[in-house]
PDB file of N, CA and C in Angstrom:
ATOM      1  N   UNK A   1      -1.482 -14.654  -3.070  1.00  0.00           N
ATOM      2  CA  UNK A   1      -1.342 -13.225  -3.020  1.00  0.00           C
ATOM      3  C   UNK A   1      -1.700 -12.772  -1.601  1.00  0.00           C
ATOM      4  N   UNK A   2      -1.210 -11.946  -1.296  1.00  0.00           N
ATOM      5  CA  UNK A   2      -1.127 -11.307   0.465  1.00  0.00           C
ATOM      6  C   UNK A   2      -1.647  -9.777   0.058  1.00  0.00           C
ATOM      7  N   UNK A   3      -2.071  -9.080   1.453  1.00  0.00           N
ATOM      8  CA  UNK A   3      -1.822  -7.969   1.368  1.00  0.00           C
ATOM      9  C   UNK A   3      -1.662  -7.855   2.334  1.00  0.00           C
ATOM     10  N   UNK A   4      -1.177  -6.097   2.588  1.00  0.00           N
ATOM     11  CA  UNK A   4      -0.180  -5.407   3.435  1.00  0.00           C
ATOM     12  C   UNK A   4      -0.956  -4.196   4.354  1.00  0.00           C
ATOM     13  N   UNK A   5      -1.855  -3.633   4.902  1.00  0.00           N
ATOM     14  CA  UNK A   5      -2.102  -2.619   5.361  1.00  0.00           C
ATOM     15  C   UNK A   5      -1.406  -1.814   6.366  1.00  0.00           C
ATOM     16  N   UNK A   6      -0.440  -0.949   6.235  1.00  0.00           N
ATOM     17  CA  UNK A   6       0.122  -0.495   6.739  1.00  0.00           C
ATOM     18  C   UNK A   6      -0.265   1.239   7.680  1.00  0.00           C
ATOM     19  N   UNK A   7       0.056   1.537   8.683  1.00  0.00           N
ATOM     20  CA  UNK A   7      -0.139   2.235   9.478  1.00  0.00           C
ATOM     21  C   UNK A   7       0.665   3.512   9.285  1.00  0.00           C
ATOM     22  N   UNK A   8      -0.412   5.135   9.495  1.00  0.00           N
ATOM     23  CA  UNK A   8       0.707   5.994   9.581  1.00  0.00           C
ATOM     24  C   UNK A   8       1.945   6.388  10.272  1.00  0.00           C
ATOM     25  N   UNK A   9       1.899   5.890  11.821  1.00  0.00           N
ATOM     26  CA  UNK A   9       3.329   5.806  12.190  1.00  0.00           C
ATOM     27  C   UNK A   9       4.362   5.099  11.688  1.00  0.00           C
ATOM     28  N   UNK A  10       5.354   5.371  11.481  1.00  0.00           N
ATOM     29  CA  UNK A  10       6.321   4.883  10.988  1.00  0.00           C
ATOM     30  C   UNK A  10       6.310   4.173   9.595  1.00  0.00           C
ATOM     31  N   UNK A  11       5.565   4.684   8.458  1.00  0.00           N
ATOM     32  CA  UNK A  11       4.992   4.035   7.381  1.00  0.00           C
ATOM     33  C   UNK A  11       6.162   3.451   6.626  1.00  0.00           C
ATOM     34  N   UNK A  12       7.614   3.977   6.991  1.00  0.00           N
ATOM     35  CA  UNK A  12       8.963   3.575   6.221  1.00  0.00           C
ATOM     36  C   UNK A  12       9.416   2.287   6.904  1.00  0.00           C
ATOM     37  N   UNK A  13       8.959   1.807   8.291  1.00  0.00           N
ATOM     38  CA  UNK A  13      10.014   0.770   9.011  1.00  0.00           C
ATOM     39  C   UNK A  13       8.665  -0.395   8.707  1.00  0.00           C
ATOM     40  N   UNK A  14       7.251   0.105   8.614  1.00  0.00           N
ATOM     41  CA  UNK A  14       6.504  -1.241   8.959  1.00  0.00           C
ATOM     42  C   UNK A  14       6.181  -1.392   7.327  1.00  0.00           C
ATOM     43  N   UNK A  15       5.905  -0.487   6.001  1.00  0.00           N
ATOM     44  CA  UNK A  15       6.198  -1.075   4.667  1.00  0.00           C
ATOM     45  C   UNK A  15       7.415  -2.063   4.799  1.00  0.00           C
ATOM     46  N   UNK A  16       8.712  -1.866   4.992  1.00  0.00           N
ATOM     47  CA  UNK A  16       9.627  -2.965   4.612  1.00  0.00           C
ATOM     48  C   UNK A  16       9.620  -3.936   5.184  1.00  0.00           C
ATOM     49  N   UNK A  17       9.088  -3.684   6.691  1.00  0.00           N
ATOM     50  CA  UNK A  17       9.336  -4.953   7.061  1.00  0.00           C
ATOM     51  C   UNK A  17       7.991  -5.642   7.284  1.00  0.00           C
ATOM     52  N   UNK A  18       6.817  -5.357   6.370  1.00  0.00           N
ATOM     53  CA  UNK A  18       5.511  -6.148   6.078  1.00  0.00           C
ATOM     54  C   UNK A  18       5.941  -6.874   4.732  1.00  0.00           C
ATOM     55  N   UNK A  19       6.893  -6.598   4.004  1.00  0.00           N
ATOM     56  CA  UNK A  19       6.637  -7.121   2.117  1.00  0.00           C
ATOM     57  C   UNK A  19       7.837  -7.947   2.413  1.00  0.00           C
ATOM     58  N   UNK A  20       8.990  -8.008   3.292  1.00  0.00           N
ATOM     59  CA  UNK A  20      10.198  -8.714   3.401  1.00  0.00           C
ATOM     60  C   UNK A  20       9.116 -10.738   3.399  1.00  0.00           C
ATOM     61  N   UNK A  21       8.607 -11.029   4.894  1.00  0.00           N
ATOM     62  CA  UNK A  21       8.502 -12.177   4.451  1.00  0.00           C
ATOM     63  C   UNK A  21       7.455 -13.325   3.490  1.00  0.00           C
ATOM     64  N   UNK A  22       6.470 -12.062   3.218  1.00  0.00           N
ATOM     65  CA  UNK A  22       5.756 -13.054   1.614  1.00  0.00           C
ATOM     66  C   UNK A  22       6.185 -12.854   0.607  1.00  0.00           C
ATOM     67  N   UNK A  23       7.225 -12.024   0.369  1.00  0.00           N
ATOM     68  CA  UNK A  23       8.586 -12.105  -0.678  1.00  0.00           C
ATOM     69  C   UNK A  23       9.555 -13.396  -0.499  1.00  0.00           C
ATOM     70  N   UNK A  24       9.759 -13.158   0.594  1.00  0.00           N
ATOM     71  CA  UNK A  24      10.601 -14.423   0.873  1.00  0.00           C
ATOM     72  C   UNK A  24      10.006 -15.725   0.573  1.00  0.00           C
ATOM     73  N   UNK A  25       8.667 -15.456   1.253  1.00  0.00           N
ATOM     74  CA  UNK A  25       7.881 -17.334   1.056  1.00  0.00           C
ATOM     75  C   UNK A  25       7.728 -17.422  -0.547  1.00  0.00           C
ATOM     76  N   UNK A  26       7.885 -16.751  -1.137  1.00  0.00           N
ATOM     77  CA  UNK A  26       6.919 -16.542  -2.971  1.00  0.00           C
ATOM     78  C   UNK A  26       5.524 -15.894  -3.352  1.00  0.00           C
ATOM     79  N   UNK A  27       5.532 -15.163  -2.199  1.00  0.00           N
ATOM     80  CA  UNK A  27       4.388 -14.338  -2.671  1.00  0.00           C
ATOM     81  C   UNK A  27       3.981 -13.251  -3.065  1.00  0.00           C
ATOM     82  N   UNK A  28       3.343 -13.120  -3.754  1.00  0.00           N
ATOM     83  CA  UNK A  28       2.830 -11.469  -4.367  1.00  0.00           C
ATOM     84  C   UNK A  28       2.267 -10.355  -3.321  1.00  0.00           C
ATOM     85  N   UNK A  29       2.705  -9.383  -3.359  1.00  0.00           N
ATOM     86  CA  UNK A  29       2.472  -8.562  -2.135  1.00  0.00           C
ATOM     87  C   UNK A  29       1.549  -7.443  -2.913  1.00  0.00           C
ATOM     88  N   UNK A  30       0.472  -7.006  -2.065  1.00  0.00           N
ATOM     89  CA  UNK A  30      -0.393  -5.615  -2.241  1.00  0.00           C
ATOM     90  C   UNK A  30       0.094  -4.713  -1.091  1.00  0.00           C
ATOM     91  N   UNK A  31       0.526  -3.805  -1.369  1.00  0.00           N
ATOM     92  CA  UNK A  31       1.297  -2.759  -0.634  1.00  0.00           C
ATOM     93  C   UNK A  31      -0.060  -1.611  -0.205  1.00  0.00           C
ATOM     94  N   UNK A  32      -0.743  -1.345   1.161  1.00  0.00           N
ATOM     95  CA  UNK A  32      -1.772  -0.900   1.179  1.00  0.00           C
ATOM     96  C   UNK A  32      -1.161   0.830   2.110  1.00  0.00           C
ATOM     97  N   UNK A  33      -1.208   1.875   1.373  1.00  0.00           N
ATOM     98  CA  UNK A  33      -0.195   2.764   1.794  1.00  0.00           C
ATOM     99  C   UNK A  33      -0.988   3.387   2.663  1.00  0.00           C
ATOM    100  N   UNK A  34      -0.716   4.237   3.675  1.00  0.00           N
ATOM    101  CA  UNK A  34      -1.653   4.685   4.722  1.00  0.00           C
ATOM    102  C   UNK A  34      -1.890   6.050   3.599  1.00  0.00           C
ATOM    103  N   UNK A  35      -3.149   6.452   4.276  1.00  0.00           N
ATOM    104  CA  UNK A  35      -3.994   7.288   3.194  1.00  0.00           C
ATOM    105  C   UNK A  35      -3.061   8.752   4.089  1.00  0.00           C
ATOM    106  N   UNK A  36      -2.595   8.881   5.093  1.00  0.00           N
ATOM    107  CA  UNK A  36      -2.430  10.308   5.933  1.00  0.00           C
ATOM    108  C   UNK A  36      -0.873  10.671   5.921  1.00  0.00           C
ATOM    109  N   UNK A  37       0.321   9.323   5.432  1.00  0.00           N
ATOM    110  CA  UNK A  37       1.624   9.414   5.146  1.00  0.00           C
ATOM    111  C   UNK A  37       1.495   9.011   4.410  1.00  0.00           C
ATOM    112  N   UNK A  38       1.512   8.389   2.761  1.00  0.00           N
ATOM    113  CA  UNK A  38       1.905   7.556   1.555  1.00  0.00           C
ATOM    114  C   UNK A  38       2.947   7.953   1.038  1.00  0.00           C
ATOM    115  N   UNK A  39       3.747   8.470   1.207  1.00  0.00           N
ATOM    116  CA  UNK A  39       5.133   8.403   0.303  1.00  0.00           C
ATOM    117  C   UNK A  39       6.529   7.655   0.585  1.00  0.00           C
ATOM    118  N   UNK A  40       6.429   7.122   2.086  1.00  0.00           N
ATOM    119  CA  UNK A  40       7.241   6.381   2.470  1.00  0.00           C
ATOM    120  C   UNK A  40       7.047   5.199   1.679  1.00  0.00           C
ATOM    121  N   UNK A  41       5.518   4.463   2.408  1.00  0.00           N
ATOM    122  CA  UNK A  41       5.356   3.328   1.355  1.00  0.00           C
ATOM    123  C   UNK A  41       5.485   3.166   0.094  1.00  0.00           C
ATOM    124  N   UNK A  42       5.000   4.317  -0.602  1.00  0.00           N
ATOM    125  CA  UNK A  42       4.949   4.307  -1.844  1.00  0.00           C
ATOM    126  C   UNK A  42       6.634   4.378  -2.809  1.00  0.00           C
ATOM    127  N   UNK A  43       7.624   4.882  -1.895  1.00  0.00           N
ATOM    128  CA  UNK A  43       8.953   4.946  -2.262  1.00  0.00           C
ATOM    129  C   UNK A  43       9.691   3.194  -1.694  1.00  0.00           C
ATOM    130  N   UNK A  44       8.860   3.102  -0.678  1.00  0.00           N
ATOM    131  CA  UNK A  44       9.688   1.264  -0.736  1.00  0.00           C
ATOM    132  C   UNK A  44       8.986   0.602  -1.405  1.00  0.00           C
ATOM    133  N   UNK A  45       7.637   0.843  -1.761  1.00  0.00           N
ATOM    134  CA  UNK A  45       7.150  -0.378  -3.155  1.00  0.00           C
ATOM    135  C   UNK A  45       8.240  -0.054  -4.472  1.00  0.00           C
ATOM    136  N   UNK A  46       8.573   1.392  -4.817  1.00  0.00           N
ATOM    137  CA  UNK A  46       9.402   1.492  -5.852  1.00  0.00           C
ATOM    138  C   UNK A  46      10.444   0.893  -5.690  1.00  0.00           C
ATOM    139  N   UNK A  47      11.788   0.875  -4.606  1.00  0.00           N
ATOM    140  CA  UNK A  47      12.615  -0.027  -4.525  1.00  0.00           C
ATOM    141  C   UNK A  47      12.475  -1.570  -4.585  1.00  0.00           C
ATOM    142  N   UNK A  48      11.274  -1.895  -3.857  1.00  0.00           N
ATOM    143  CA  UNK A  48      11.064  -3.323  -3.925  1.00  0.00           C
ATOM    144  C   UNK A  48      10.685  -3.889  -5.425  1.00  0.00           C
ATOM    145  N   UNK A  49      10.104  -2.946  -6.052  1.00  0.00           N
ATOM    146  CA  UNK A  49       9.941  -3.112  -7.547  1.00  0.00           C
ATOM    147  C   UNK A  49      11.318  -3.321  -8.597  1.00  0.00           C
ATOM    148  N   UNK A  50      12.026  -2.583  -8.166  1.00  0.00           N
ATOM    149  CA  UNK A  50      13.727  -2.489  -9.061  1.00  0.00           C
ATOM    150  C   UNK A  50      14.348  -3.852  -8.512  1.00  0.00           C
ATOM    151  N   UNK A  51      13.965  -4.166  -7.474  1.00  0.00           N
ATOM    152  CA  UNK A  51      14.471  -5.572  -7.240  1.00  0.00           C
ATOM    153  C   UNK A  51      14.038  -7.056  -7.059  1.00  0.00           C
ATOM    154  N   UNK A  52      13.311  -7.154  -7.216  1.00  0.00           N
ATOM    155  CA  UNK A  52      11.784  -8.392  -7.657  1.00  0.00           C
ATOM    156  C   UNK A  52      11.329  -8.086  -8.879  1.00  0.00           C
ATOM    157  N   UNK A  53      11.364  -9.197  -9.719  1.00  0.00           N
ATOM    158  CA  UNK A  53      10.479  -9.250 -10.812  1.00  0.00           C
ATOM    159  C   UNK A  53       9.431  -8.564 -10.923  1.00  0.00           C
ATOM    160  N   UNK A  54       8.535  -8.279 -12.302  1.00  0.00           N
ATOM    161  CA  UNK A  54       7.374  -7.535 -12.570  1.00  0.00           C
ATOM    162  C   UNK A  54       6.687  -8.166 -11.608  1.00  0.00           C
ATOM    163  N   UNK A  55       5.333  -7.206 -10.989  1.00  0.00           N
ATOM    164  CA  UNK A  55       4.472  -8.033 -10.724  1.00  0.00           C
ATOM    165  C   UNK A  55       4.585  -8.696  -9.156  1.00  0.00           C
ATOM    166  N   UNK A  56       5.795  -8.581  -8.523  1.00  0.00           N
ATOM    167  CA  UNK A  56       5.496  -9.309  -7.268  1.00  0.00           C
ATOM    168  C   UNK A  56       5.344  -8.126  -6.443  1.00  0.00           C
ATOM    169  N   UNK A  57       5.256  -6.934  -6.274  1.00  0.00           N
ATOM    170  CA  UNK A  57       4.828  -6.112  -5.248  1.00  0.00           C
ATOM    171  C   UNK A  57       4.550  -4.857  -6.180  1.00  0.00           C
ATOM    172  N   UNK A  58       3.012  -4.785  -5.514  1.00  0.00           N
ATOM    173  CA  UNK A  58       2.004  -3.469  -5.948  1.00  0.00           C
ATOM    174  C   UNK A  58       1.917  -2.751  -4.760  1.00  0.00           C
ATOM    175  N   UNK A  59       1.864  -1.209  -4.915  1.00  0.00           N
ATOM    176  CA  UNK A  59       1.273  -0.738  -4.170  1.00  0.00           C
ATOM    177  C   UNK A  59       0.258   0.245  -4.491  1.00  0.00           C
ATOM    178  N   UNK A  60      -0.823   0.508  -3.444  1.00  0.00           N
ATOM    179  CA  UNK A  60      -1.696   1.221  -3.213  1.00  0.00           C
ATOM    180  C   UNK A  60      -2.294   1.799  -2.487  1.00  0.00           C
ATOM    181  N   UNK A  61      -2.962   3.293  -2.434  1.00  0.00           N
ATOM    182  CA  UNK A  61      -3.273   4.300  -1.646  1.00  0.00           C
ATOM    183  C   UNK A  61      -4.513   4.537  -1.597  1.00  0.00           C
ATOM    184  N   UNK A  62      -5.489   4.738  -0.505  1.00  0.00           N
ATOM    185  CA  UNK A  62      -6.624   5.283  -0.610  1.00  0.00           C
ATOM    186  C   UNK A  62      -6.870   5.059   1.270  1.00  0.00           C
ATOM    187  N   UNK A  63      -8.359   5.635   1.103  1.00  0.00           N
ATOM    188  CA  UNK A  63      -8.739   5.169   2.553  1.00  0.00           C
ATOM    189  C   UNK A  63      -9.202   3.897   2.787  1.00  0.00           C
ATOM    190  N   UNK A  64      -9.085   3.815   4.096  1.00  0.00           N
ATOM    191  CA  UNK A  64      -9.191   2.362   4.761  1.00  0.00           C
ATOM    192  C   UNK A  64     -10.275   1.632   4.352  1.00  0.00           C
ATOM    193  N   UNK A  65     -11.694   2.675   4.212  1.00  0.00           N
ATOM    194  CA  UNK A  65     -13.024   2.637   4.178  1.00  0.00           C
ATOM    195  C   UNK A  65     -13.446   1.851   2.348  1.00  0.00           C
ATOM    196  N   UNK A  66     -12.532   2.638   1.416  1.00  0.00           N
ATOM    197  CA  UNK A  66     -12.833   2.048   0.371  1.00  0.00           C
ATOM    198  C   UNK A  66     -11.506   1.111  -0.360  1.00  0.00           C
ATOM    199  N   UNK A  67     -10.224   1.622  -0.306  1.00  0.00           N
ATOM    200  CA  UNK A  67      -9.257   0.848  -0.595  1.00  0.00           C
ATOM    201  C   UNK A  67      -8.782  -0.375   0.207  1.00  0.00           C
ATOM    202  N   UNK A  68      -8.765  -0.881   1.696  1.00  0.00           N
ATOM    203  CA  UNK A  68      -8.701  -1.605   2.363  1.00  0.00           C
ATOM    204  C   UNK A  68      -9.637  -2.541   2.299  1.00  0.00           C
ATOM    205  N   UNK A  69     -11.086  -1.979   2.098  1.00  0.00           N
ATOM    206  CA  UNK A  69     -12.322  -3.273   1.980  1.00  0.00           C
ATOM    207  C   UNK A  69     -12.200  -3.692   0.706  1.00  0.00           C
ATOM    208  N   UNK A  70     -11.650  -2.944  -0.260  1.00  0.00           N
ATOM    209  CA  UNK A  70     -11.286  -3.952  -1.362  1.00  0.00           C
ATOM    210  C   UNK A  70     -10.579  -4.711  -1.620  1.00  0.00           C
ATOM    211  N   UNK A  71      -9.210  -4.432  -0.845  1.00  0.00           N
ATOM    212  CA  UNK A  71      -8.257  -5.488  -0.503  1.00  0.00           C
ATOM    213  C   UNK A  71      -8.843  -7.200   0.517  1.00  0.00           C
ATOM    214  N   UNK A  72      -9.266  -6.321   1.298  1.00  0.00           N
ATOM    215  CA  UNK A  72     -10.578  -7.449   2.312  1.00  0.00           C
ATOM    216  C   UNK A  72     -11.061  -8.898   1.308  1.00  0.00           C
ATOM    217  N   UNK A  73     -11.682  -7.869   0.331  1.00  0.00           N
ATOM    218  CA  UNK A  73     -12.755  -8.693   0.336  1.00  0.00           C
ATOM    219  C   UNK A  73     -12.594  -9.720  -1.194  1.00  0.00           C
ATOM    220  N   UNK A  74     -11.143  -9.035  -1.827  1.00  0.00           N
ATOM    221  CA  UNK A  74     -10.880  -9.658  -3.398  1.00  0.00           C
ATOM    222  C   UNK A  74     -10.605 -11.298  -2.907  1.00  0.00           C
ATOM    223  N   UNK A  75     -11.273 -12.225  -3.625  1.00  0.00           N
ATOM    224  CA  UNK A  75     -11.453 -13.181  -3.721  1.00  0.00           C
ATOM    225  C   UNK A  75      -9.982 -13.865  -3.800  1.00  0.00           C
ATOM    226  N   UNK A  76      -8.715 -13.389  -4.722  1.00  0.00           N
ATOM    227  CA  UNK A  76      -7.415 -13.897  -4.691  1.00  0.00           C
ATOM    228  C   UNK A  76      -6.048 -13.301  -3.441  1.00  0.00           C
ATOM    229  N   UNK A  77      -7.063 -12.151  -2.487  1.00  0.00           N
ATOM    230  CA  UNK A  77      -6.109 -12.519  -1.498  1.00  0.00           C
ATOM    231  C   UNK A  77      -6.330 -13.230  -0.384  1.00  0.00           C
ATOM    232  N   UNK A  78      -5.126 -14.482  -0.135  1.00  0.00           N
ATOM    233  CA  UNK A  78      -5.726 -15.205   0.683  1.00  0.00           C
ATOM    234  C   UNK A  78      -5.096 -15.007   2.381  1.00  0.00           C
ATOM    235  N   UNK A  79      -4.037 -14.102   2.520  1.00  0.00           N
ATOM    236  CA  UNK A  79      -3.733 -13.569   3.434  1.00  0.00           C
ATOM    237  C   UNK A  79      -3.708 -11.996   3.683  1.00  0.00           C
ATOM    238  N   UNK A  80      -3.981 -11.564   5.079  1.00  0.00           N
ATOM    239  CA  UNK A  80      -4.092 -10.303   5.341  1.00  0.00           C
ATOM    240  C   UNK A  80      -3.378  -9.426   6.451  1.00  0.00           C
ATOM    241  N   UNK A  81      -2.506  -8.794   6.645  1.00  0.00           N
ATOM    242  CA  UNK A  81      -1.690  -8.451   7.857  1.00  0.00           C
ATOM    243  C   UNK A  81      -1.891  -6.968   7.592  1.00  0.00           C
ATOM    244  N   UNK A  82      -2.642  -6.257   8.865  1.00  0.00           N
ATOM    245  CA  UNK A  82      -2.502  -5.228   9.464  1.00  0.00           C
ATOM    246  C   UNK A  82      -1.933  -5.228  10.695  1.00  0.00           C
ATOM    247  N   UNK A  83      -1.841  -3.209  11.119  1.00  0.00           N
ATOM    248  CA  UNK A  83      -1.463  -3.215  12.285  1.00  0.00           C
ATOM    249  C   UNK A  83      -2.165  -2.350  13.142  1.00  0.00           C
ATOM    250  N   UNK A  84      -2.627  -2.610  14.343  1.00  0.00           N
ATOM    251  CA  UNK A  84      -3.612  -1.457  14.632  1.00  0.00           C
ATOM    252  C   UNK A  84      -4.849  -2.246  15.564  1.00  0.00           C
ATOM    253  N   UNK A  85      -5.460  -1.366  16.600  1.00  0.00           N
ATOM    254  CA  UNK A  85      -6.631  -2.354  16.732  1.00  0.00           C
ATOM    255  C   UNK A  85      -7.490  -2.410  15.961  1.00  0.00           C
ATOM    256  N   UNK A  86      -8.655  -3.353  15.951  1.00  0.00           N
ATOM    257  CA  UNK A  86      -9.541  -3.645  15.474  1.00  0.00           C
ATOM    258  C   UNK A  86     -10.282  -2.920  15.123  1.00  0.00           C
ATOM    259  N   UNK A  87     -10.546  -1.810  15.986  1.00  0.00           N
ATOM    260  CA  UNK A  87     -11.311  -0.906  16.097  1.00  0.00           C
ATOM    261  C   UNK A  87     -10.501   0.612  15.951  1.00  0.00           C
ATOM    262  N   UNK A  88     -10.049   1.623  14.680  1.00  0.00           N
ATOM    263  CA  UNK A  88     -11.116   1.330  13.888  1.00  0.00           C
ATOM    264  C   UNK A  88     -10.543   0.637  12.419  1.00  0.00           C
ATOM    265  N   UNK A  89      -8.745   0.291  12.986  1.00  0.00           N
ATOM    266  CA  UNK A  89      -8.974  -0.494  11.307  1.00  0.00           C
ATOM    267  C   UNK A  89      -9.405  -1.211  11.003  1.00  0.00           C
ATOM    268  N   UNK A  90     -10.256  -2.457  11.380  1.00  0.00           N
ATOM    269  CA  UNK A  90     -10.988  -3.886  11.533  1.00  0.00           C
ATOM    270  C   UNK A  90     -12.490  -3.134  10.826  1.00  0.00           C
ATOM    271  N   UNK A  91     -12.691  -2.472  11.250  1.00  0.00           N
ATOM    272  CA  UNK A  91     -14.202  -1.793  11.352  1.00  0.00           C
ATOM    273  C   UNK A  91     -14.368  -1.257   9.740  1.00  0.00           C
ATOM    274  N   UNK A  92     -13.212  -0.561   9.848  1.00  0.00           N
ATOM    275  CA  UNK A  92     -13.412   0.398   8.566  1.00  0.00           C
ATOM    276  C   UNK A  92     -13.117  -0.379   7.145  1.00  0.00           C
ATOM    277  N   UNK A  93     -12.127  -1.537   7.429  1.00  0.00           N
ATOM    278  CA  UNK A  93     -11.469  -1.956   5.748  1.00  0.00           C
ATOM    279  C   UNK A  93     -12.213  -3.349   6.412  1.00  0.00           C
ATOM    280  N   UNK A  94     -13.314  -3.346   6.860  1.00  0.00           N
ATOM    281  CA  UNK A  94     -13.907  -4.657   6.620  1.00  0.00           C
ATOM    282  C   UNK A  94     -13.200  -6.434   7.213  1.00  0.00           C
ATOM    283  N   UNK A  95     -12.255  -5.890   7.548  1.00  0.00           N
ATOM    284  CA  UNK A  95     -11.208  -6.998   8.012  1.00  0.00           C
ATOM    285  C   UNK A  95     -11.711  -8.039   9.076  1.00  0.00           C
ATOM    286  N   UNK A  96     -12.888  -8.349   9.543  1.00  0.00           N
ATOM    287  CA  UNK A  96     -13.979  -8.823  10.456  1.00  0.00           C
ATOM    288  C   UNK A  96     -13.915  -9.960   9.188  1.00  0.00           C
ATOM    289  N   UNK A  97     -14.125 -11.260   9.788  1.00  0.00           N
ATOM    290  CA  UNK A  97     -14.005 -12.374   8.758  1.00  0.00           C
ATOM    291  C   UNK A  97     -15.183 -12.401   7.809  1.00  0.00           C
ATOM    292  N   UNK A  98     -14.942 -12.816   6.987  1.00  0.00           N
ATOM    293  CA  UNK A  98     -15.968 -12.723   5.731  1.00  0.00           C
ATOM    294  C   UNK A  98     -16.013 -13.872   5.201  1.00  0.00           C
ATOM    295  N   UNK A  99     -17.543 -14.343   4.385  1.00  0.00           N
ATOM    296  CA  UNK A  99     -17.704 -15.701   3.998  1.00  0.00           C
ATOM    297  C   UNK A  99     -16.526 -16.333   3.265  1.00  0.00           C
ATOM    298  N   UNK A 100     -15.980 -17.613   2.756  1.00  0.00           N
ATOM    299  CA  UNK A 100     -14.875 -17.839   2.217  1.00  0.00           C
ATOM    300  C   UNK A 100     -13.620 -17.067   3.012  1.00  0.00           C
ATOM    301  N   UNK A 101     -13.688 -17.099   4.538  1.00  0.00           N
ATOM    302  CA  UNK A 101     -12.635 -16.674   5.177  1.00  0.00           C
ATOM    303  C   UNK A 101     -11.678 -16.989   4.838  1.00  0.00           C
ATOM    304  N   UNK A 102     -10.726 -15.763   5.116  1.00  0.00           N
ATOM    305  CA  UNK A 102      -9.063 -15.673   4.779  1.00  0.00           C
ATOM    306  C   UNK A 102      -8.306 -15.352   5.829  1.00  0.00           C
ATOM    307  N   UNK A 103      -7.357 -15.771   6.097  1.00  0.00           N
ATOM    308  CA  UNK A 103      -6.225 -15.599   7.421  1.00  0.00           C
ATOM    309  C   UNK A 103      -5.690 -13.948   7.531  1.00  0.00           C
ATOM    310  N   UNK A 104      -6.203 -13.783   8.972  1.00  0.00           N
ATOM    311  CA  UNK A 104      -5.983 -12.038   8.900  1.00  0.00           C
ATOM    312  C   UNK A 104      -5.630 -12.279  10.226  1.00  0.00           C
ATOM    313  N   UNK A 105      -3.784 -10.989   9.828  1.00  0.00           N
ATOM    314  CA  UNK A 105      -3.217 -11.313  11.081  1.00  0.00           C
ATOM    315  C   UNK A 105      -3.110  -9.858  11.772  1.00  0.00           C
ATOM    316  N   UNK A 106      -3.078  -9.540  12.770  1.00  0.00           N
ATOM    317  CA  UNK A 106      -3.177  -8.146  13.537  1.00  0.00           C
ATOM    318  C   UNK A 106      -2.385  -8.049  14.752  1.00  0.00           C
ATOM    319  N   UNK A 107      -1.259  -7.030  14.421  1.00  0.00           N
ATOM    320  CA  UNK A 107      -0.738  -6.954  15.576  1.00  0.00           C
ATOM    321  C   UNK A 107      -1.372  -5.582  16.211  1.00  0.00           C
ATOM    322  N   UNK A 108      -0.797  -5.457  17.323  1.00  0.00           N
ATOM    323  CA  UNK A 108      -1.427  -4.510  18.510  1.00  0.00           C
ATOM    324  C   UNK A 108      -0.612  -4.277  19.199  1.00  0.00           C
ATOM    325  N   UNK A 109       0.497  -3.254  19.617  1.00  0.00           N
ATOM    326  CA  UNK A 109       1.236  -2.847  20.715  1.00  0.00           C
ATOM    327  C   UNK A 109       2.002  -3.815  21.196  1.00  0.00           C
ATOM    328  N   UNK A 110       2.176  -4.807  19.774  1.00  0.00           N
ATOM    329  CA  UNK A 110       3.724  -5.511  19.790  1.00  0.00           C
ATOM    330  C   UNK A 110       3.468  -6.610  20.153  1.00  0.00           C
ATOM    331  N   UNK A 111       1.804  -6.926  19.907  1.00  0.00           N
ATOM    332  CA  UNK A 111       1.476  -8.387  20.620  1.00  0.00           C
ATOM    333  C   UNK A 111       0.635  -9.041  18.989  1.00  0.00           C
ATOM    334  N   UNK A 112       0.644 -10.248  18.190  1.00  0.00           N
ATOM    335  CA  UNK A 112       0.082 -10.552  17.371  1.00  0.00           C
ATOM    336  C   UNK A 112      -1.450 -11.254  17.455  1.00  0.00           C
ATOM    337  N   UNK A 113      -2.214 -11.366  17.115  1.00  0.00           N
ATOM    338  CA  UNK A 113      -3.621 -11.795  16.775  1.00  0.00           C
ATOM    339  C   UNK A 113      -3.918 -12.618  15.781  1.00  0.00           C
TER     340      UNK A 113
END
């Protein structure tokens, strides 16, 4: 299982094209909607839903601070892709490695981490 934290700019181009390749590999996607735009995301988890089986892409809304560190820190996701620096999405959804580390990937102004 993966999750997705997605950013308020452009919340329609970086939802689709965050859930396109752990769909592709076989994986279950958590759709993490930005708390300040959510309806973009929240309208491509619905399409991605009508076309993938039950169950392979969720999405969800809240702030970074409590919905993101829960994504962080759930024991069955074992990958993590935001976008943004570190500071303050790293800071706020906990994304700083944690015991039983998990692969967290971060891009930044078009450069990956």
């Amino acid at each position: 299982m993966q999750a997705r934290i997605v950013p308020y700019n452009h919340p329609l181009f970086f939802s689709a094209s965050k859930l396109a390749p752990p769909l592709v590999a076989g994986n279950a996607v958590i759709l993490k909607a930005p708390d300040q735009a959510p309806l973009p995301a929240l309208r491509t988890g619905e399409l991605a839903q009508e076309a993938q089986p039950p169950g392979l892409v969720s999405v969800v809304s809240g702030t970074g601070a409590t919905t993101g560190r829960a994504l962080v820190q759930h024991p069955r996701i074992r990958r993590i892709a935001f976008i943004g620096p570190e500071r303050p999405a790293g800071r706020s959804s906990g994304t700083r490695r944690t015991p039983g580390s998990r692969t967290c990937r971060r891009s930044r102004a078009g450069r990956t981490r």
